[in-house]
N, C-alpha and C. Protein backbone atom coordinates (compact mmCIF):
# COMPACT_ATOMS: atom_id res chain seq x y z
N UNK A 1 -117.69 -78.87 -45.44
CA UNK A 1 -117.08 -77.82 -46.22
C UNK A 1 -115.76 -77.42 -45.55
N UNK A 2 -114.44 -77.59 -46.34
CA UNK A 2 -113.58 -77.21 -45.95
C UNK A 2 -113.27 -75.36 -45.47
N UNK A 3 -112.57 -75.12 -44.45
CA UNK A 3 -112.56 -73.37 -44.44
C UNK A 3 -111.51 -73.23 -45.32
N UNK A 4 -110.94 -71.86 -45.82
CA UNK A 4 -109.85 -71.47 -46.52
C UNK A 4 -109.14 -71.28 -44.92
N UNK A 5 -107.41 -71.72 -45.23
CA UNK A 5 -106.26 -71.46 -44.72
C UNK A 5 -105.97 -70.38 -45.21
N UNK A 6 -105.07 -69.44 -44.18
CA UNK A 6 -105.26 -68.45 -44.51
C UNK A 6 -102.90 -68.37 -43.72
N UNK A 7 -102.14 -67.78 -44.69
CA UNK A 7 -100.59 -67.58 -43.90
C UNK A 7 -101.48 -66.14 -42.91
N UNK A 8 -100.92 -66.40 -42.01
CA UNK A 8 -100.86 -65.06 -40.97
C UNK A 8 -99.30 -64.85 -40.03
N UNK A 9 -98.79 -63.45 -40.40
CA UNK A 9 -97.52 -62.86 -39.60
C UNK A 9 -98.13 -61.94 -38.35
N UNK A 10 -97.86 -62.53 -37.37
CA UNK A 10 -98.02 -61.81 -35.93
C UNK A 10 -96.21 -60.85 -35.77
N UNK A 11 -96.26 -59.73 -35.42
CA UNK A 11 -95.26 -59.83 -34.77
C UNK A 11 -95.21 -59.33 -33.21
N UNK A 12 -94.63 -60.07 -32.51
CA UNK A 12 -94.96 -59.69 -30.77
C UNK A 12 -93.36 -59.35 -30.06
N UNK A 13 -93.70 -58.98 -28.99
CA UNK A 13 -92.35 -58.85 -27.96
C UNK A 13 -92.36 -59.60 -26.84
N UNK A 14 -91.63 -60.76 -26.83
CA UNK A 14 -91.55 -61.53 -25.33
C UNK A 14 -90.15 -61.75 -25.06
N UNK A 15 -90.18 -62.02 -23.62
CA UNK A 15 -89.03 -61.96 -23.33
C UNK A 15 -88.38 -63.20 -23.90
N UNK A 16 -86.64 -63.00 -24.34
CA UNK A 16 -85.83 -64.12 -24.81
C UNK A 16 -86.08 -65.54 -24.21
N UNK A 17 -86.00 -65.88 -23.12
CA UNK A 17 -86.17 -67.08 -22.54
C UNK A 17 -87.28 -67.59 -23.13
N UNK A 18 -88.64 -66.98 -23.41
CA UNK A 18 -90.25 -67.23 -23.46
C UNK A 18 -89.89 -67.39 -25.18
N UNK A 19 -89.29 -67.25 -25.89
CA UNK A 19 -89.53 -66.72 -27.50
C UNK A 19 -90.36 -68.50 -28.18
N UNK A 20 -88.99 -69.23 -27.86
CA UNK A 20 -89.34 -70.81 -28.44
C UNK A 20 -90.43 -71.13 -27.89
N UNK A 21 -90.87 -70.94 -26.53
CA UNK A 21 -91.81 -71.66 -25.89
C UNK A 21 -93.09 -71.18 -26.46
N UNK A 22 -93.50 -69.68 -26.64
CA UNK A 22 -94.17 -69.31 -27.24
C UNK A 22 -94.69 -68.93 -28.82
N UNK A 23 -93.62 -69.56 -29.63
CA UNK A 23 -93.87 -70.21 -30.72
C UNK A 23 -94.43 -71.16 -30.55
N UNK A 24 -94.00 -72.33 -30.22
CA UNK A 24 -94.23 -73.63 -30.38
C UNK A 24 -95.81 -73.34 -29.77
N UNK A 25 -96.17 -73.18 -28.73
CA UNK A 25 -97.73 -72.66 -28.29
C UNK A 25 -98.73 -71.84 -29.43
N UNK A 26 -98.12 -70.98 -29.98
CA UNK A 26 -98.87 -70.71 -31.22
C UNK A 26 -99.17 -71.77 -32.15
N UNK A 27 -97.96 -72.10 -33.11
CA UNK A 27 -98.09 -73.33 -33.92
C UNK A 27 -99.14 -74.80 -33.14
N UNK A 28 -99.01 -74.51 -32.24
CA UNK A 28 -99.59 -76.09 -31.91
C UNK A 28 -101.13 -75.74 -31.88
N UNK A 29 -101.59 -74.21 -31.31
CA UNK A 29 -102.80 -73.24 -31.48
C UNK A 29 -103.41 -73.62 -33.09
N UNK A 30 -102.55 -73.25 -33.58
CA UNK A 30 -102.81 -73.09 -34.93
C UNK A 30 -103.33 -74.75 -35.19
N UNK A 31 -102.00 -75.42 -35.49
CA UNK A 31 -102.47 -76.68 -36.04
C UNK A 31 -104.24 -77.31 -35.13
N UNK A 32 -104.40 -77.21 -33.86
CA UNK A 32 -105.52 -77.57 -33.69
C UNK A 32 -106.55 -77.01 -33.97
N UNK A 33 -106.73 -75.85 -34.34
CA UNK A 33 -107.69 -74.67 -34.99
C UNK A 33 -108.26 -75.42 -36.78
N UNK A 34 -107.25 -76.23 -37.42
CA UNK A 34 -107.14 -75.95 -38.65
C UNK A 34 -107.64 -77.77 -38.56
N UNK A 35 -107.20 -78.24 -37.87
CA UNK A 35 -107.63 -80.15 -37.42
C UNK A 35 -108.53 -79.91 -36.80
N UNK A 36 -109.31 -79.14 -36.09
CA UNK A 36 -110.21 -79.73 -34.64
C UNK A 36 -111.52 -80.52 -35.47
N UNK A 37 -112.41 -80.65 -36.99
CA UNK A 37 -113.09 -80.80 -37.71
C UNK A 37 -112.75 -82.63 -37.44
N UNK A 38 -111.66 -82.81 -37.93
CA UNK A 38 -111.47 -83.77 -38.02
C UNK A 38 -111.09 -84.44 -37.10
N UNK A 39 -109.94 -83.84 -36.13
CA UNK A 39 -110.09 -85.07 -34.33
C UNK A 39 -111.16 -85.40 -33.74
N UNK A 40 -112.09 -83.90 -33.92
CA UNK A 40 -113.62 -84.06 -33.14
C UNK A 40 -114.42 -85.67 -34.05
N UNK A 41 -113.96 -85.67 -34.92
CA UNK A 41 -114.69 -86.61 -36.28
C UNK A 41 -114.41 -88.01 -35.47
N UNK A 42 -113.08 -88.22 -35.51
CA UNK A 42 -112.08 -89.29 -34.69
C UNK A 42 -112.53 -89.80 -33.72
N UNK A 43 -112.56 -88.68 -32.42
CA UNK A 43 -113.15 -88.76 -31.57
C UNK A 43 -114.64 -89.44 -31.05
N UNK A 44 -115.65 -89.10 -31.69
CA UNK A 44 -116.52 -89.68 -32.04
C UNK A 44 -116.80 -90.78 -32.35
N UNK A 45 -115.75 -91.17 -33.66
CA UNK A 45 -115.68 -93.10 -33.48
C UNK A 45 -115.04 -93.39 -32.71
N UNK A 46 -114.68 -93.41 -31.85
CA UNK A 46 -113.72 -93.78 -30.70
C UNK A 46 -114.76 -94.30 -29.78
N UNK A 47 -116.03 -93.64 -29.60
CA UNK A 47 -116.56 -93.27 -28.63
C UNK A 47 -116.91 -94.93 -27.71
N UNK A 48 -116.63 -94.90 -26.71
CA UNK A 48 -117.71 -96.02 -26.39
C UNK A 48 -116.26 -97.50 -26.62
N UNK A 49 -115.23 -96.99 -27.35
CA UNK A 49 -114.48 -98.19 -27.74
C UNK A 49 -113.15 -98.51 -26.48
N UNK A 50 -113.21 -97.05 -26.07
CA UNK A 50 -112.41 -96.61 -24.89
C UNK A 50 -112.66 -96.61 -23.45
N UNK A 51 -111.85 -97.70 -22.68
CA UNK A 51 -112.24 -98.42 -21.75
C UNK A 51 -111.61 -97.03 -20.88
N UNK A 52 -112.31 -95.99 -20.81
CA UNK A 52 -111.12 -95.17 -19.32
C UNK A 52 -112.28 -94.46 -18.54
N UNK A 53 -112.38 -93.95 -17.26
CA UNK A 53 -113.28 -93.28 -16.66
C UNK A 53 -113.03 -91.35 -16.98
N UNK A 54 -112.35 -91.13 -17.69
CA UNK A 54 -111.95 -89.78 -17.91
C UNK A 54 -113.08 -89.03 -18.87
N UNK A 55 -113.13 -87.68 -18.60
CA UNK A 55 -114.35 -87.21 -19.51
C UNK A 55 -113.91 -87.11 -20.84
N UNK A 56 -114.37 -86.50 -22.00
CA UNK A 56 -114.22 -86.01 -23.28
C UNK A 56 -113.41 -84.95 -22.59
N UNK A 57 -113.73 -84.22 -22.12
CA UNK A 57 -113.05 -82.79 -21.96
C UNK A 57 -111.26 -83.39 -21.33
N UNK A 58 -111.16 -84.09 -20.59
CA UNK A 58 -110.14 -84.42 -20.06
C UNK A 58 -109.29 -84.78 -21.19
N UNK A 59 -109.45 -85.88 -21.87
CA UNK A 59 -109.10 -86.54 -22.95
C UNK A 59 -108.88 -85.25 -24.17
N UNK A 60 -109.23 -84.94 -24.43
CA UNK A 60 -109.17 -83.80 -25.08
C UNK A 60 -108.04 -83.01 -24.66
N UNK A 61 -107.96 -82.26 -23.26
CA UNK A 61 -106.98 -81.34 -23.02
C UNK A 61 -105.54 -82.41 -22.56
N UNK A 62 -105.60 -83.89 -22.75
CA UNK A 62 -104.07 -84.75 -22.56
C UNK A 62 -103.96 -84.64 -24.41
N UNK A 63 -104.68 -84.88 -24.96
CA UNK A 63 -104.44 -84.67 -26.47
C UNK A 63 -103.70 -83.65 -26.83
N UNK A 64 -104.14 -82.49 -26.34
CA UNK A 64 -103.69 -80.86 -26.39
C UNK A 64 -102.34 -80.84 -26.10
N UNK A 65 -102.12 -81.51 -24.43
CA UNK A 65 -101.31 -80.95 -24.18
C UNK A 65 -99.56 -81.79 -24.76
N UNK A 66 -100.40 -83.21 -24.80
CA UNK A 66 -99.36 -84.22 -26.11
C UNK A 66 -99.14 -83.50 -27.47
N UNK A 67 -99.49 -82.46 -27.94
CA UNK A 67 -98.99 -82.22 -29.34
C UNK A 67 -98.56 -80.71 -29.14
N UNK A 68 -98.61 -80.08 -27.56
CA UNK A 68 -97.75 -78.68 -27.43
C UNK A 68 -96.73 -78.99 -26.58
N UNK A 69 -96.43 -80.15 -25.93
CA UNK A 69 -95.38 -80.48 -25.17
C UNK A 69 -93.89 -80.89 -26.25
């Protein structure tokens, strides 16, 4: 069952330097919130096909950090 998407306006105060960086950290929040159904899905067939000694959890947070970098 799909969830409903929902637009949401935050408005916050950070300092100028931090503004982009902390967009882009939201949005990338977001997009994995709204995908995780389906990477976790991915993931799963993957399983076992992937020759690396790294955990799920590891693999997972280089995933993360490849689509907020």
């Amino acid at each position: 069952m799909a969830e409903e998407i929902v637009d949401l306006v935050i408005h916050v105060k950070v300092p100028k330097k931090y503004a982009e960086t902390f967009r882009k950290d939201v949005e990338a929040m977001a997009w994995y919130l709204s995908h995780k159904d389906e990477l976790f899905e991915n993931m799963k067939k993957l399983k076992g096909i992937m020759k690396t000694d790294k955990s799920w959890k590891e693999l997972k947070e280089e995933y993360y950090e490849g689509i907020t970098g």
